[in-house]
N, C-alpha and C. Protein backbone atom coordinates (compact mmCIF):
# COMPACT_ATOMS: atom_id res chain seq x y z
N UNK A 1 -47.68 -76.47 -152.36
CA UNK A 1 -47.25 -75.52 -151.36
C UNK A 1 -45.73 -75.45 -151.26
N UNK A 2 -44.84 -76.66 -151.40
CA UNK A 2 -43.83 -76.03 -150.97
C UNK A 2 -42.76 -75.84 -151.99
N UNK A 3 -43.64 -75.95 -153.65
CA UNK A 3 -42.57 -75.55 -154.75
C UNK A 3 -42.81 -74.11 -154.69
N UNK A 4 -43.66 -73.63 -153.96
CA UNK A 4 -44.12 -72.15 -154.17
C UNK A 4 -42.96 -71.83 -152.86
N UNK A 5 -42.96 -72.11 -151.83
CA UNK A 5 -42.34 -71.75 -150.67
C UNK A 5 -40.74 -71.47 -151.38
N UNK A 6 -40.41 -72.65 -152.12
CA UNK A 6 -39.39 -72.89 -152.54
C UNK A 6 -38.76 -71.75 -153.54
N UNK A 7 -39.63 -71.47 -154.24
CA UNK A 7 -39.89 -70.09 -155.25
C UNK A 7 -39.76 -68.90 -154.50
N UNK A 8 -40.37 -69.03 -153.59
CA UNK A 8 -40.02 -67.35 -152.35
C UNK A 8 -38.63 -67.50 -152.09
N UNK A 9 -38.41 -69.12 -151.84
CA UNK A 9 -36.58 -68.49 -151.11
C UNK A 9 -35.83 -68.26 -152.25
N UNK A 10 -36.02 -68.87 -153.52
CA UNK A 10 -35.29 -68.40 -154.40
C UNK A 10 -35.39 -67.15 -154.78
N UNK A 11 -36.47 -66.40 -154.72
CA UNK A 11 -36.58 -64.89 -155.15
C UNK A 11 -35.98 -64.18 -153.89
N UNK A 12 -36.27 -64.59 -152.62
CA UNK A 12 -35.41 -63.94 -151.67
C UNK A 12 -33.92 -64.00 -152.13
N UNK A 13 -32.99 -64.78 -152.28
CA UNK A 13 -31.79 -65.18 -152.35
C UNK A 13 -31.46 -64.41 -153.27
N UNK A 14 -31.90 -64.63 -154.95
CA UNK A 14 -31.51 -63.27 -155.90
C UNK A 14 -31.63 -62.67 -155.42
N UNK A 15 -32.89 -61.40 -154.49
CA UNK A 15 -32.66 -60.64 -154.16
C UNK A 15 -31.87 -59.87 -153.46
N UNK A 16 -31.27 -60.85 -152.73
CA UNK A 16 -30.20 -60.30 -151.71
C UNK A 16 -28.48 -60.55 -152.50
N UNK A 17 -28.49 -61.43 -153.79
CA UNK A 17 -27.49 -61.55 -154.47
C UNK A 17 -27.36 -59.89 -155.01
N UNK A 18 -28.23 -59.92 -155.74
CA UNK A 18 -28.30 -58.52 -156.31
C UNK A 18 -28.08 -56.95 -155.86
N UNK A 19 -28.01 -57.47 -154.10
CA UNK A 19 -28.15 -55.80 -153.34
C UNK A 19 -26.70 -56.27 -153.26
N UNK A 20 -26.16 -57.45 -152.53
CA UNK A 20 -24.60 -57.53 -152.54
C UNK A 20 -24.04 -57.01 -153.82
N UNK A 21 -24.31 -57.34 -155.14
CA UNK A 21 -23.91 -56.73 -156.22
C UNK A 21 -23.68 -55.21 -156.27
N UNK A 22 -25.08 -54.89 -156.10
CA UNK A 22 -25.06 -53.63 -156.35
C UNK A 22 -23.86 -52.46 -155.35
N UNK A 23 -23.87 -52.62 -153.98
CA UNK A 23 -23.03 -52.38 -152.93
C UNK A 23 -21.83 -52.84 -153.43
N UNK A 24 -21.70 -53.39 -153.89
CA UNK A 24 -19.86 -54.05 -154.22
C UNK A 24 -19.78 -53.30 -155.38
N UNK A 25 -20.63 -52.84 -156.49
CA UNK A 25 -20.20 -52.08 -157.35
C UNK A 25 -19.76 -50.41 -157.16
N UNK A 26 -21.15 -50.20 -156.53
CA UNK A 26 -20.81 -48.68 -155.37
C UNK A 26 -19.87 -48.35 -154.60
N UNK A 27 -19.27 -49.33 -153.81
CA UNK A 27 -17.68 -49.31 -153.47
C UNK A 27 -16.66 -49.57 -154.02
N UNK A 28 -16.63 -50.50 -154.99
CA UNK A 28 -15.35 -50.17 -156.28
C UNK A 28 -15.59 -49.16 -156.95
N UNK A 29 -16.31 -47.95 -157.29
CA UNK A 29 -16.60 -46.74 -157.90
C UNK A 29 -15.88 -45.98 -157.15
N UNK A 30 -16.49 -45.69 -155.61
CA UNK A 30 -15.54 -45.05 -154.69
C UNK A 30 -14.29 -45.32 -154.62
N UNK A 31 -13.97 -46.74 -154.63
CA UNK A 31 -12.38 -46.60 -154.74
C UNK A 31 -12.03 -46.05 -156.00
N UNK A 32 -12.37 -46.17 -156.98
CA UNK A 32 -12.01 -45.40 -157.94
C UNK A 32 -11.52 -44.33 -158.14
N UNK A 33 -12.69 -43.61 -157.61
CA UNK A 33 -13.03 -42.22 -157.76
C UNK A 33 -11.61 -41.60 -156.94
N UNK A 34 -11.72 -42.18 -155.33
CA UNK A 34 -10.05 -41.99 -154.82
C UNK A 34 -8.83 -42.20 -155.38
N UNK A 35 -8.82 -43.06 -156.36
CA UNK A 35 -7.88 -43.22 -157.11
C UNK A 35 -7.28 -42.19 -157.80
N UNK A 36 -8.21 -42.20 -158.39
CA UNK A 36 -8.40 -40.58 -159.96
C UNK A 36 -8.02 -39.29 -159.33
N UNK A 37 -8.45 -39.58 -158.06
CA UNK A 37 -8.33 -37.96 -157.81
C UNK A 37 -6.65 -37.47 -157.22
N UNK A 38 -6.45 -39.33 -156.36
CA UNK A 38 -4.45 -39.10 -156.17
C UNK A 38 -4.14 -39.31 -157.80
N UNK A 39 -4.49 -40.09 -158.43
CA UNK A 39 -3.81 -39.58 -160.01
C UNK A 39 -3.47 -38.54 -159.95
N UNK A 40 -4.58 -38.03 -160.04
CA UNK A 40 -4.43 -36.11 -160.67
C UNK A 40 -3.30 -34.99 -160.17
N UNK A 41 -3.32 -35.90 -158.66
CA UNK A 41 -2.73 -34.53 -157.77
C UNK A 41 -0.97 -35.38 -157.91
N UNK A 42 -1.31 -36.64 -158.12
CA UNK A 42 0.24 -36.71 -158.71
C UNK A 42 0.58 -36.23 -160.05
N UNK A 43 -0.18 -35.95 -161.03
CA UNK A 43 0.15 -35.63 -162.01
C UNK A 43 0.30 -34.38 -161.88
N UNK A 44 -0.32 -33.54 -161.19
CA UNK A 44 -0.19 -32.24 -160.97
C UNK A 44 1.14 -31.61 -160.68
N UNK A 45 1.70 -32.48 -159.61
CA UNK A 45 2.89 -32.20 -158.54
C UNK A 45 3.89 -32.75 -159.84
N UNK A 46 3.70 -33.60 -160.74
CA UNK A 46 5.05 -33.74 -161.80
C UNK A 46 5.16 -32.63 -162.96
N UNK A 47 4.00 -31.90 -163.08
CA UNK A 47 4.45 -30.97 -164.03
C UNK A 47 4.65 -29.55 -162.98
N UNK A 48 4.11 -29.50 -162.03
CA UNK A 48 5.14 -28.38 -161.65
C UNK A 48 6.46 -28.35 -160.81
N UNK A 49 6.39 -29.86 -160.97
CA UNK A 49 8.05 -30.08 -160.73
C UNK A 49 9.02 -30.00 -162.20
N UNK A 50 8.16 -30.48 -162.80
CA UNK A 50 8.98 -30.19 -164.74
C UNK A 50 9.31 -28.44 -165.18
N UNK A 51 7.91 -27.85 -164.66
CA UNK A 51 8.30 -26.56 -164.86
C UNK A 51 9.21 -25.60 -163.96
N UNK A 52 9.53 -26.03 -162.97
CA UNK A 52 9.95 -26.06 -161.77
C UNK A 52 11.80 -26.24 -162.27
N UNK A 53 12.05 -27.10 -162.83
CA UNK A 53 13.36 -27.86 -163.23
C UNK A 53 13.55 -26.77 -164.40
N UNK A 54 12.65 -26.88 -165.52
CA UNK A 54 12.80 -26.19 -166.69
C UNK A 54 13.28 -24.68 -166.75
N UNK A 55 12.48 -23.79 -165.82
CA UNK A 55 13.28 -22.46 -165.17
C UNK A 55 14.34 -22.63 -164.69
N UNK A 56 14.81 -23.35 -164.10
CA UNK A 56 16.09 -23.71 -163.26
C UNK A 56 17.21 -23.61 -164.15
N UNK A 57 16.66 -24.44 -165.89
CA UNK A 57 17.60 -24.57 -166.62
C UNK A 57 17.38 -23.52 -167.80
N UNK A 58 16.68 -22.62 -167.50
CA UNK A 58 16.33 -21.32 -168.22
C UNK A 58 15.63 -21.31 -169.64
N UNK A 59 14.42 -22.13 -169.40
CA UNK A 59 13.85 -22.53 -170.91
C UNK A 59 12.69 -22.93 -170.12
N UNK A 60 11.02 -22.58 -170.88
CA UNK A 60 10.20 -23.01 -170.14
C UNK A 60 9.33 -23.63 -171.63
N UNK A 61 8.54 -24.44 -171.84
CA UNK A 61 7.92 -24.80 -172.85
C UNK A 61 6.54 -24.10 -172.56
C-alpha cells in the first residue's frame, strides 16, 4: 500500500512539475513575442530616420 501511495505522489509532483514548465515556457514566448515586435518598430523608426537624413542630403537609395 504505501509504495503505491508513494507512486501517486510521485506522479502528482511530475505532474505539477510539468504544468510549471509548460506556463514558464508560455510566458517566455510572450515575452518574446513583445520583444520582436519593439524590435521591429525600432527598426522601423531607424530607417525612416535614414531616409529621412538621406533627402536632407539630397540622395535617396
Amino acid at each position: 500500500m504505501r509504495e503505491k501511495d508513494l507512486e501517486k505522489l510521485k506522479e502528482k509532483r511530475r505532474q505539477k512539475i510539468e504544468g510549471i514548465k509548460q506556463r514558464s515556457f508560455t510566458e517566455i514566448n510572450k515575452i518574446k513575442e513583445k520583444n520582436m515586435k519593439k524590435l521591429k518598430l525600432e527598426k522601423m523608426d531607424f530607417k525612416e530616420k535614414r531616409t529621412k537624413d538621406q533627402k536632407n542630403e539630397g540622395y535617396v537609395l
